[in-house]
N, C-alpha and C. Protein backbone atom coordinates (compact mmCIF):
# COMPACT_ATOMS: atom_id res chain seq x y z
N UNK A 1 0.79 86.51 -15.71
CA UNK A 1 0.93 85.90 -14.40
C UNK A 1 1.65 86.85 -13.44
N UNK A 2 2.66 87.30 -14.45
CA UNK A 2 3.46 88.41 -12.60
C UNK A 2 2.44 89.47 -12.53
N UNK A 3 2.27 90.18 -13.50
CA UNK A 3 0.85 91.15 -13.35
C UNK A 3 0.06 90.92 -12.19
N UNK A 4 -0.59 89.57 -12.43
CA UNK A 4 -1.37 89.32 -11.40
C UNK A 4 -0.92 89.05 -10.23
N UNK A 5 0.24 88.75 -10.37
CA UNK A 5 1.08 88.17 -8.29
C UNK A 5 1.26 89.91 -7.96
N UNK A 6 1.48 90.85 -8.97
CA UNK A 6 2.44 91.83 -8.10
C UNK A 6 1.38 92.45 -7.79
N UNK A 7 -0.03 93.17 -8.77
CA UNK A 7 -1.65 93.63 -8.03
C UNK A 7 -2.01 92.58 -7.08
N UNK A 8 -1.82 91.60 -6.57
CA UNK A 8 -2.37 90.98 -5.40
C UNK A 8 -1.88 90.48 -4.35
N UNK A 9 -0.56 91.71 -4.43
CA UNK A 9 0.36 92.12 -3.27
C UNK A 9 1.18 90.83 -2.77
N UNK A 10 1.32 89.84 -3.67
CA UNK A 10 2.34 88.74 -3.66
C UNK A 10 3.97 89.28 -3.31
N UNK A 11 3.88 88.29 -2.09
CA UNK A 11 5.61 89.71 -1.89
C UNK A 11 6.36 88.00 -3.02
N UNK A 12 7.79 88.65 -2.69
CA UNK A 12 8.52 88.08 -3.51
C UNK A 12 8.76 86.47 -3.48
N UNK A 13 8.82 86.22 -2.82
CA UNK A 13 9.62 84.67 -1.88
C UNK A 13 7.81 83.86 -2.53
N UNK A 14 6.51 84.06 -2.33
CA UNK A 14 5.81 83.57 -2.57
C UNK A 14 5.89 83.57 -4.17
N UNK A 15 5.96 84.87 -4.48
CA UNK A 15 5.90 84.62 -6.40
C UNK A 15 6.93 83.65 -7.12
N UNK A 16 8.20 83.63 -6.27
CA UNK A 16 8.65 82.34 -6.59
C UNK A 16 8.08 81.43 -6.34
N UNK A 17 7.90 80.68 -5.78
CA UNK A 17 7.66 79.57 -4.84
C UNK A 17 6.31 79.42 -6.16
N UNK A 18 5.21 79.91 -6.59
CA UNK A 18 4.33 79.92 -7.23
C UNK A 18 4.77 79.58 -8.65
N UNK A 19 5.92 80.30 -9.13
CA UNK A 19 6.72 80.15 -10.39
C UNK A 19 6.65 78.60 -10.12
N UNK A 20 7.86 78.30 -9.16
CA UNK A 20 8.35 77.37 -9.77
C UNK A 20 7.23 76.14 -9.19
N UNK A 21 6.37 76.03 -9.39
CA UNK A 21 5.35 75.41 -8.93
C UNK A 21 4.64 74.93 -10.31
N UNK A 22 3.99 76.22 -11.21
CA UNK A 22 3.37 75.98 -12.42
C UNK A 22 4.48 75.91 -13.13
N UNK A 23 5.72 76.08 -13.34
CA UNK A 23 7.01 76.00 -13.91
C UNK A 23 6.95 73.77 -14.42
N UNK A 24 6.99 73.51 -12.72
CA UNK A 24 6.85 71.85 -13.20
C UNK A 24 5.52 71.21 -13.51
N UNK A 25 4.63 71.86 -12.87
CA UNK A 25 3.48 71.24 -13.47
C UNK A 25 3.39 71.38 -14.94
N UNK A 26 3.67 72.62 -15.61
CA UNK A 26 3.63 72.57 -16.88
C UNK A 26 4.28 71.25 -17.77
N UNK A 27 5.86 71.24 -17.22
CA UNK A 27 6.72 69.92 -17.77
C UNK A 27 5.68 68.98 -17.60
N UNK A 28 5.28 68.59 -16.41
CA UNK A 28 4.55 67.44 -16.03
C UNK A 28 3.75 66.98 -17.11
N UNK A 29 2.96 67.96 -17.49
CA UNK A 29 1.71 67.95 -18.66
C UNK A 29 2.90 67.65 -19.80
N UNK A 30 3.09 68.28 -20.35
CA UNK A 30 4.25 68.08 -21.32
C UNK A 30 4.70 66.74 -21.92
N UNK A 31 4.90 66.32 -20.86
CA UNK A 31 5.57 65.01 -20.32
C UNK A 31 4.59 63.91 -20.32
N UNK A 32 3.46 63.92 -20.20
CA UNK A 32 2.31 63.02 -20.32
C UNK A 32 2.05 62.46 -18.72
N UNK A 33 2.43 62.89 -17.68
CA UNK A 33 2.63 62.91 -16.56
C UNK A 33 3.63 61.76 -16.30
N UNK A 34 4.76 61.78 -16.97
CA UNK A 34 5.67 61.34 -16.45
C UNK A 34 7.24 61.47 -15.40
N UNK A 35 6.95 61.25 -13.91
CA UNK A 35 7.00 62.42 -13.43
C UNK A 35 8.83 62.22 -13.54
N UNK A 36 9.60 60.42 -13.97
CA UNK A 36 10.81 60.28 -13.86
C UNK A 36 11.33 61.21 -15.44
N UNK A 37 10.52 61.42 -16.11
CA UNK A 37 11.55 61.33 -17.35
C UNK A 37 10.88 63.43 -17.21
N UNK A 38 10.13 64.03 -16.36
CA UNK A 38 10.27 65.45 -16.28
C UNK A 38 11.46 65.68 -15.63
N UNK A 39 11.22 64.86 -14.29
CA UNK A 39 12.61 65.27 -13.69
C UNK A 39 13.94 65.06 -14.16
N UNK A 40 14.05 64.53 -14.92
CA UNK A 40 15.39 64.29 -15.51
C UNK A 40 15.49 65.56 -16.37
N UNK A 41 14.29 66.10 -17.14
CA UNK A 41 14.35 67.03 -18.15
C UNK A 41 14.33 68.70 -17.77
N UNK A 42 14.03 68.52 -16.32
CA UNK A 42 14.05 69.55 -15.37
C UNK A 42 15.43 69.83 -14.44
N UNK A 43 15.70 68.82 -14.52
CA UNK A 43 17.31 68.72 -13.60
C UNK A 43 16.98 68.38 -12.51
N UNK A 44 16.05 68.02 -11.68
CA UNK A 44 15.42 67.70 -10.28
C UNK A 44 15.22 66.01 -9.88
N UNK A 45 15.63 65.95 -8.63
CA UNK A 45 15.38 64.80 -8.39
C UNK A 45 13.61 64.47 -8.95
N UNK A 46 13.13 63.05 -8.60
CA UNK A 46 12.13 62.55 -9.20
C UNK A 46 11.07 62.89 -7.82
N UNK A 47 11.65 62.81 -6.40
CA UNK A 47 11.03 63.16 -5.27
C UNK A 47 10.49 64.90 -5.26
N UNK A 48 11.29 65.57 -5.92
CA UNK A 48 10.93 66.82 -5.96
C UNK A 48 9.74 67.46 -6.47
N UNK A 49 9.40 66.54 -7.77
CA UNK A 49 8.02 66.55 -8.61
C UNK A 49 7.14 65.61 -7.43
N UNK A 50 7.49 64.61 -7.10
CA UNK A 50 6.16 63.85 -5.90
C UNK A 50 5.90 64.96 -4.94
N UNK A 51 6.40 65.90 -4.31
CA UNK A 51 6.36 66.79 -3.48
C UNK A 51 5.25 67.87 -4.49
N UNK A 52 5.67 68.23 -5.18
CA UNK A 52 4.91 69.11 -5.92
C UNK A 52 3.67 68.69 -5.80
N UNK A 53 3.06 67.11 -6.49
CA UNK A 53 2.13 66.56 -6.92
C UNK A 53 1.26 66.86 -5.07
N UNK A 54 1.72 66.04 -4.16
CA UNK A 54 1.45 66.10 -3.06
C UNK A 54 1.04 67.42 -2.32
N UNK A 55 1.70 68.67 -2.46
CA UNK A 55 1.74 69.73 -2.17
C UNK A 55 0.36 70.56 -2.87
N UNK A 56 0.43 69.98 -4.25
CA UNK A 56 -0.73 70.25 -4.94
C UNK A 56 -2.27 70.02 -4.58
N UNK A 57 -2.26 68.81 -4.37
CA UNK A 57 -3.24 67.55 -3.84
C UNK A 57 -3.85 67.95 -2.49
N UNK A 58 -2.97 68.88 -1.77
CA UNK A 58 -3.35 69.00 -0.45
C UNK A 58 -3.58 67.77 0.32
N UNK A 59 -3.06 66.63 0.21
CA UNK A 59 -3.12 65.38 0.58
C UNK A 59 -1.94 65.29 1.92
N UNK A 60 -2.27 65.65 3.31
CA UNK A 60 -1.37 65.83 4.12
C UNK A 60 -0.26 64.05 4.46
N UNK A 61 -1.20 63.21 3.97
CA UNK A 61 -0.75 61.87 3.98
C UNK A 61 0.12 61.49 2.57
N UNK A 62 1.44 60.69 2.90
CA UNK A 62 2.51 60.47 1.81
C UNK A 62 1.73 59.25 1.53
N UNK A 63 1.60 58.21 0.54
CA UNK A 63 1.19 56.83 0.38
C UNK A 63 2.88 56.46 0.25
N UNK A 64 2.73 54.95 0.89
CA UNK A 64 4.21 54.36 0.57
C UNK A 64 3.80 52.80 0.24
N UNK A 65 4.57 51.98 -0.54
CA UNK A 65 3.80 51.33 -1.68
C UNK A 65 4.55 49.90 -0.77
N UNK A 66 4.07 49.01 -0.26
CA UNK A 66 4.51 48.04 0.43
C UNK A 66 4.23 46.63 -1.10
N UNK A 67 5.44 45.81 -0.37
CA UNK A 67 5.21 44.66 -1.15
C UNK A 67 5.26 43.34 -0.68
């Protein structure tokens, strides 16, 4: 993976940002997509993985769950 960020002229600030990106998705999988009990196992709030998921999704709209 860095192989490939540093030949495709990935400056730095993005190769993070990319790390820690497949970093939680991996937990995620791991985890059975559970995104409260990654974040706990990640040290991250539970909003931090919804951001991910969202960020992922390219879904510019948040859903918010009315009752």
């Amino acid at each position: 993976m860095i192989q490939e960020l540093v030949r495709n002229g990935v400056d730095f600030q993005q190769a993070c940002a990319e790390f820690k990106l497949k970093f939680m998705e991996e937990a995620l999988i791991l985890n059975g997509g559970n995104i409260k009990t990654t974040a706990e196992k990640l040290g991250v709030h539970r909003n931090t993985i919804g951001k991910l998921i969202k960020k992922r999704s390219g879904n510019g709209k948040q859903r918010t769950k009315r009752g």
